[in-house]
N, C-alpha and C. Protein backbone atom coordinates (compact mmCIF):
# COMPACT_ATOMS: atom_id res chain seq x y z
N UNK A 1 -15.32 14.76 16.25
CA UNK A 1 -14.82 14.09 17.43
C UNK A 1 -15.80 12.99 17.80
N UNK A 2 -15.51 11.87 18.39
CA UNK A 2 -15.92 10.41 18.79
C UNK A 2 -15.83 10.30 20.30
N UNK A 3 -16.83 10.39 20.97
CA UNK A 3 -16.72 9.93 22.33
C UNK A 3 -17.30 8.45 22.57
N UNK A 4 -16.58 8.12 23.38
CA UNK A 4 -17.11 6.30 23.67
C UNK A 4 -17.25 6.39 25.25
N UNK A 5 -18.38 5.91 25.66
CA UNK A 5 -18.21 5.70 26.97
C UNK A 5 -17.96 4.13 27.69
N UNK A 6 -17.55 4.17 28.94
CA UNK A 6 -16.96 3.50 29.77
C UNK A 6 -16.78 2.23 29.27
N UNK A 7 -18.40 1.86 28.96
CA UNK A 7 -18.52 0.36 28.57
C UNK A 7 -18.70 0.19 27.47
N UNK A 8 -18.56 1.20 26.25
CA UNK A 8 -18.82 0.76 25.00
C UNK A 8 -20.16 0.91 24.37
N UNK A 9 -20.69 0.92 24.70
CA UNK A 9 -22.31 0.87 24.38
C UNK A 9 -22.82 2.44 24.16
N UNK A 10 -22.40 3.53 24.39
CA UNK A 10 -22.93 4.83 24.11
C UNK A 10 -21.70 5.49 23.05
N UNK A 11 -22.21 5.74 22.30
CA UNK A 11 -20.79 6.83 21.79
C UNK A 11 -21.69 8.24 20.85
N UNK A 12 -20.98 8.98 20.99
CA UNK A 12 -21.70 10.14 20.52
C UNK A 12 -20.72 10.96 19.38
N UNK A 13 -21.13 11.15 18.24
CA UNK A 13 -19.69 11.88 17.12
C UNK A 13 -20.62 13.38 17.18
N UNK A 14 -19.32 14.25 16.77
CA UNK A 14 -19.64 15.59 16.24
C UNK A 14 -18.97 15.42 15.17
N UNK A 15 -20.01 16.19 14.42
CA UNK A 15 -18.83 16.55 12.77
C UNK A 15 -19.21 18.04 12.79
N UNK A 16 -18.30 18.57 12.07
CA UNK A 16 -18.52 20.00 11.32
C UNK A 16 -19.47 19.81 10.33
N UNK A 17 -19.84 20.55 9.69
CA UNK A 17 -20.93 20.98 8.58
C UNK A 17 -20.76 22.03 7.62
N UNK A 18 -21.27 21.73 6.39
CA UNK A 18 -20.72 22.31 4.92
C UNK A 18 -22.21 22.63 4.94
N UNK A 19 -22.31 24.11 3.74
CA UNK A 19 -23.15 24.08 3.25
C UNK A 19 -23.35 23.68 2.18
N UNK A 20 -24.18 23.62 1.14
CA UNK A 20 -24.13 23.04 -0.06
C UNK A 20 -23.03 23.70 -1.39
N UNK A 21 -23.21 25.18 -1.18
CA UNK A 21 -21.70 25.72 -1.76
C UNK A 21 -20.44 25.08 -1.43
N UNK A 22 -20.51 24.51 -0.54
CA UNK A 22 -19.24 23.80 0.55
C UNK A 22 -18.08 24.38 1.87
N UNK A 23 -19.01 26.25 1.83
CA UNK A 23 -18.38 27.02 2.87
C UNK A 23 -19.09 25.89 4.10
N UNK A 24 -17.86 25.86 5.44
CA UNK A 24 -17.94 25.46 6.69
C UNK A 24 -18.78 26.38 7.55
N UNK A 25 -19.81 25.83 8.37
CA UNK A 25 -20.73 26.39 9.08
C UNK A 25 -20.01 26.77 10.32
N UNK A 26 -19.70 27.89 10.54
CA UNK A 26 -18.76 27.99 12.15
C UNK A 26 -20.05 27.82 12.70
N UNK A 27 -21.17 28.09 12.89
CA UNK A 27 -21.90 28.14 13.73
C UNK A 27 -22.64 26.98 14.26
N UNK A 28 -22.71 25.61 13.48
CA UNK A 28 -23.17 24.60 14.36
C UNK A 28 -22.15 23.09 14.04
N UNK A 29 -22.36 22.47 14.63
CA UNK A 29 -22.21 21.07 14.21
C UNK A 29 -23.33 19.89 14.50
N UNK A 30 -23.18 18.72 13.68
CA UNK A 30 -23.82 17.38 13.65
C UNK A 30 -23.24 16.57 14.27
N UNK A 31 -24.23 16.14 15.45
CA UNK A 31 -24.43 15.31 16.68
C UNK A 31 -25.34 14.44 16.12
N UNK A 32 -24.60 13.06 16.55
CA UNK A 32 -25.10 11.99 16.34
C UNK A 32 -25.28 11.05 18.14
N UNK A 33 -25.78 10.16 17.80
CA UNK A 33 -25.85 9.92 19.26
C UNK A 33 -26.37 8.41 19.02
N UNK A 34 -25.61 7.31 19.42
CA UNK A 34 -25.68 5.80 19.40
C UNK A 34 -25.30 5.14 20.59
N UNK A 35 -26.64 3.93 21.33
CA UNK A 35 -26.76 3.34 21.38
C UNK A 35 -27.02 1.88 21.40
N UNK A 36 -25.71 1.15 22.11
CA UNK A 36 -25.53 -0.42 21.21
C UNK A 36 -25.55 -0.75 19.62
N UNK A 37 -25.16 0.49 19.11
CA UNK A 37 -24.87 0.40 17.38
C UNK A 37 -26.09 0.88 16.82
N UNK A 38 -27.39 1.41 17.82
CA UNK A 38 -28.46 1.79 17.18
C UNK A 38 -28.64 3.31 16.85
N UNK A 39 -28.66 3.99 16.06
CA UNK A 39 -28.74 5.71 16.20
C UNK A 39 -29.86 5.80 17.24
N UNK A 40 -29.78 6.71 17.81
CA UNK A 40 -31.04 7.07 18.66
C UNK A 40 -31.20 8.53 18.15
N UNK A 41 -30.39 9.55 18.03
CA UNK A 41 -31.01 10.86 17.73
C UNK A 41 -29.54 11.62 17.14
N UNK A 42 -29.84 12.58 15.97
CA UNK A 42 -29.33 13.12 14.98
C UNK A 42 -29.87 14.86 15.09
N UNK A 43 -29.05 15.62 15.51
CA UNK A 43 -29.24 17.00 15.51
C UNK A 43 -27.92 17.87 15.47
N UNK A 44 -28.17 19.32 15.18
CA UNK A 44 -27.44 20.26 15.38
C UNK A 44 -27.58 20.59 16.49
N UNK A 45 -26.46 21.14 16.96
CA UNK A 45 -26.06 22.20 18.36
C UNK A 45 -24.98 22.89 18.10
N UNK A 46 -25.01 24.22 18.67
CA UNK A 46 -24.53 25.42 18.48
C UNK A 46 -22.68 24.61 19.42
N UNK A 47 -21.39 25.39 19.05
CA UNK A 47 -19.64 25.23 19.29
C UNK A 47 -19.87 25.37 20.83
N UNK A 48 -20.97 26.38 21.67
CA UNK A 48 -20.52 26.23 22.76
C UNK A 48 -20.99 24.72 23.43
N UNK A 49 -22.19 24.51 22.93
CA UNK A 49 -22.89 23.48 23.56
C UNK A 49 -21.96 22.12 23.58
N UNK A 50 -21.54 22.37 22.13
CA UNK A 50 -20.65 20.83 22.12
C UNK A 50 -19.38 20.64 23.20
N UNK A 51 -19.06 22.23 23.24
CA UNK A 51 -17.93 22.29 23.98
C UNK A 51 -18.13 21.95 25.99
N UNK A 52 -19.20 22.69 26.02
CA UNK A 52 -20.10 22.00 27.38
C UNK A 52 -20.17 20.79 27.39
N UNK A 53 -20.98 19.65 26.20
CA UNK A 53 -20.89 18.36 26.47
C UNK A 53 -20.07 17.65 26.96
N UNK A 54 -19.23 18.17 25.72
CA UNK A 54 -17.09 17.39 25.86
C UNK A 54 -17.20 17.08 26.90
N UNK A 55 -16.89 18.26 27.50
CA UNK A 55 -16.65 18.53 29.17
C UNK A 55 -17.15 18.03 30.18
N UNK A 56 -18.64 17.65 30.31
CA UNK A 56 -19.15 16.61 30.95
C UNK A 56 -18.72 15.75 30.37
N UNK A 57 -19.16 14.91 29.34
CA UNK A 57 -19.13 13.64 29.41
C UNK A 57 -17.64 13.18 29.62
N UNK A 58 -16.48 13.81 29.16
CA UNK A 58 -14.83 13.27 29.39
C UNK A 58 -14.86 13.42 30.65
N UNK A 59 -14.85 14.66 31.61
CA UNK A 59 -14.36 15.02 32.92
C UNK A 59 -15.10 14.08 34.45
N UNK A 60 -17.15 14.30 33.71
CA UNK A 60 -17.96 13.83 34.53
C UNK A 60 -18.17 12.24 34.43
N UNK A 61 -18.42 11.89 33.54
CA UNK A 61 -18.39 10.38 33.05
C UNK A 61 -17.43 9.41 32.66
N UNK A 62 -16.48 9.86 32.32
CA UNK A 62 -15.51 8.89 32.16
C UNK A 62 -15.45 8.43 30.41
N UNK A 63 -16.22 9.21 29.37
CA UNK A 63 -15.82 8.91 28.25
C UNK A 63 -14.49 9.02 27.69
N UNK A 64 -14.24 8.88 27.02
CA UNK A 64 -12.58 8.49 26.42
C UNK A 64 -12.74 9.29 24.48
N UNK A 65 -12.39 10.08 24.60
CA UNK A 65 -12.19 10.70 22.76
C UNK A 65 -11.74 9.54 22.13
N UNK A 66 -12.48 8.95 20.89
CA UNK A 66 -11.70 7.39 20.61
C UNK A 66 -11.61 8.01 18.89
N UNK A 67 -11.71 9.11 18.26
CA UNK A 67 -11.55 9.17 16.74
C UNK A 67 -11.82 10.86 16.85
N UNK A 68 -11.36 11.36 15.93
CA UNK A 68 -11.73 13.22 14.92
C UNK A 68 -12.39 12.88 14.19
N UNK A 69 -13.59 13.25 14.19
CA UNK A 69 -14.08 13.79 12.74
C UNK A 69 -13.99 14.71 12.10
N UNK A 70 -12.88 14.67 11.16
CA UNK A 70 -12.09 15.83 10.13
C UNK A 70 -13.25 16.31 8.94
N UNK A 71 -14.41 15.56 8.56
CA UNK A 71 -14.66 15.95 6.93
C UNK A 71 -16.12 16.10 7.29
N UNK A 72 -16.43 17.16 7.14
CA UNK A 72 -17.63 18.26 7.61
C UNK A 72 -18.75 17.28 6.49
N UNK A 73 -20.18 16.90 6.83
CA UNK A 73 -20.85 16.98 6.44
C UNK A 73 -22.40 17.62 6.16
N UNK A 74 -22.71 17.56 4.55
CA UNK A 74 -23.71 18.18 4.54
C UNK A 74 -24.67 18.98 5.23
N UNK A 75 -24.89 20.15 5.43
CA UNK A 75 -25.82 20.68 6.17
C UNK A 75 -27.16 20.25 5.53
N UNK A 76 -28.40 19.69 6.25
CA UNK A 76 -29.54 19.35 6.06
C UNK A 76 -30.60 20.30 6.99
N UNK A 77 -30.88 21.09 6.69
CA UNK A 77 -32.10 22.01 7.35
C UNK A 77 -33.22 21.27 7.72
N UNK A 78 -33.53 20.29 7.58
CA UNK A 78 -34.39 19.54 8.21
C UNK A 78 -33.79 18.64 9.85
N UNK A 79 -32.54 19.05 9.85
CA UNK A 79 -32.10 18.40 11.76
C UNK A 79 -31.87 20.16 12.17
N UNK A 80 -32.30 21.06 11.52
CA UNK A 80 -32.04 22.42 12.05
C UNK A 80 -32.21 22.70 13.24
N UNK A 81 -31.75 23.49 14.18
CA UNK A 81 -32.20 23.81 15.52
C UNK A 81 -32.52 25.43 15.55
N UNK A 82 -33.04 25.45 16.57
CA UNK A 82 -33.31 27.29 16.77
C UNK A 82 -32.06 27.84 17.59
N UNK A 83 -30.34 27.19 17.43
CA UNK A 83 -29.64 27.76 18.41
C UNK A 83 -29.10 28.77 17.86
């Protein structure tokens, strides 16, 4: 999923995540997070967290869902989190 906010300038994607066998990770997804076209920060967070974000940022801020991200990528243990 693709959030864009108000003015364009922030947008934040989630993707799902594969492991290298290519089973789907229920347990986290890849958060990306851009500024004016610049990445600023790349991590995992655990289905509820993302689902908390959504929720602020659509309800509280005024972002707008502008794309799905359907095609799970790579899990990299080096953006790992402790969630």
């Amino acid at each position: 999923m693709q959030l864009t906010s108000k003015d364009g300038n922030m947008v934040v994607d989630f993707y799902p995540v594969k492991f290298a066998d290519g089973t789907i990770n229920t347990r986290h997804i890849f958060k990306t997070l851009t500024f004016a076209g610049s990445t600023q920060s790349k991590r995992y967070i655990n289905q509820r967290d993302m689902t908390r974000e959504i929720d602020s940022r659509v309800e509280g801020y005024g972002y707008e869902v502008t794309d799905m991200h359907t095609i799970p990528q790579l899990y990299n243990g080096a953006y790992a989190c402790s969630c």
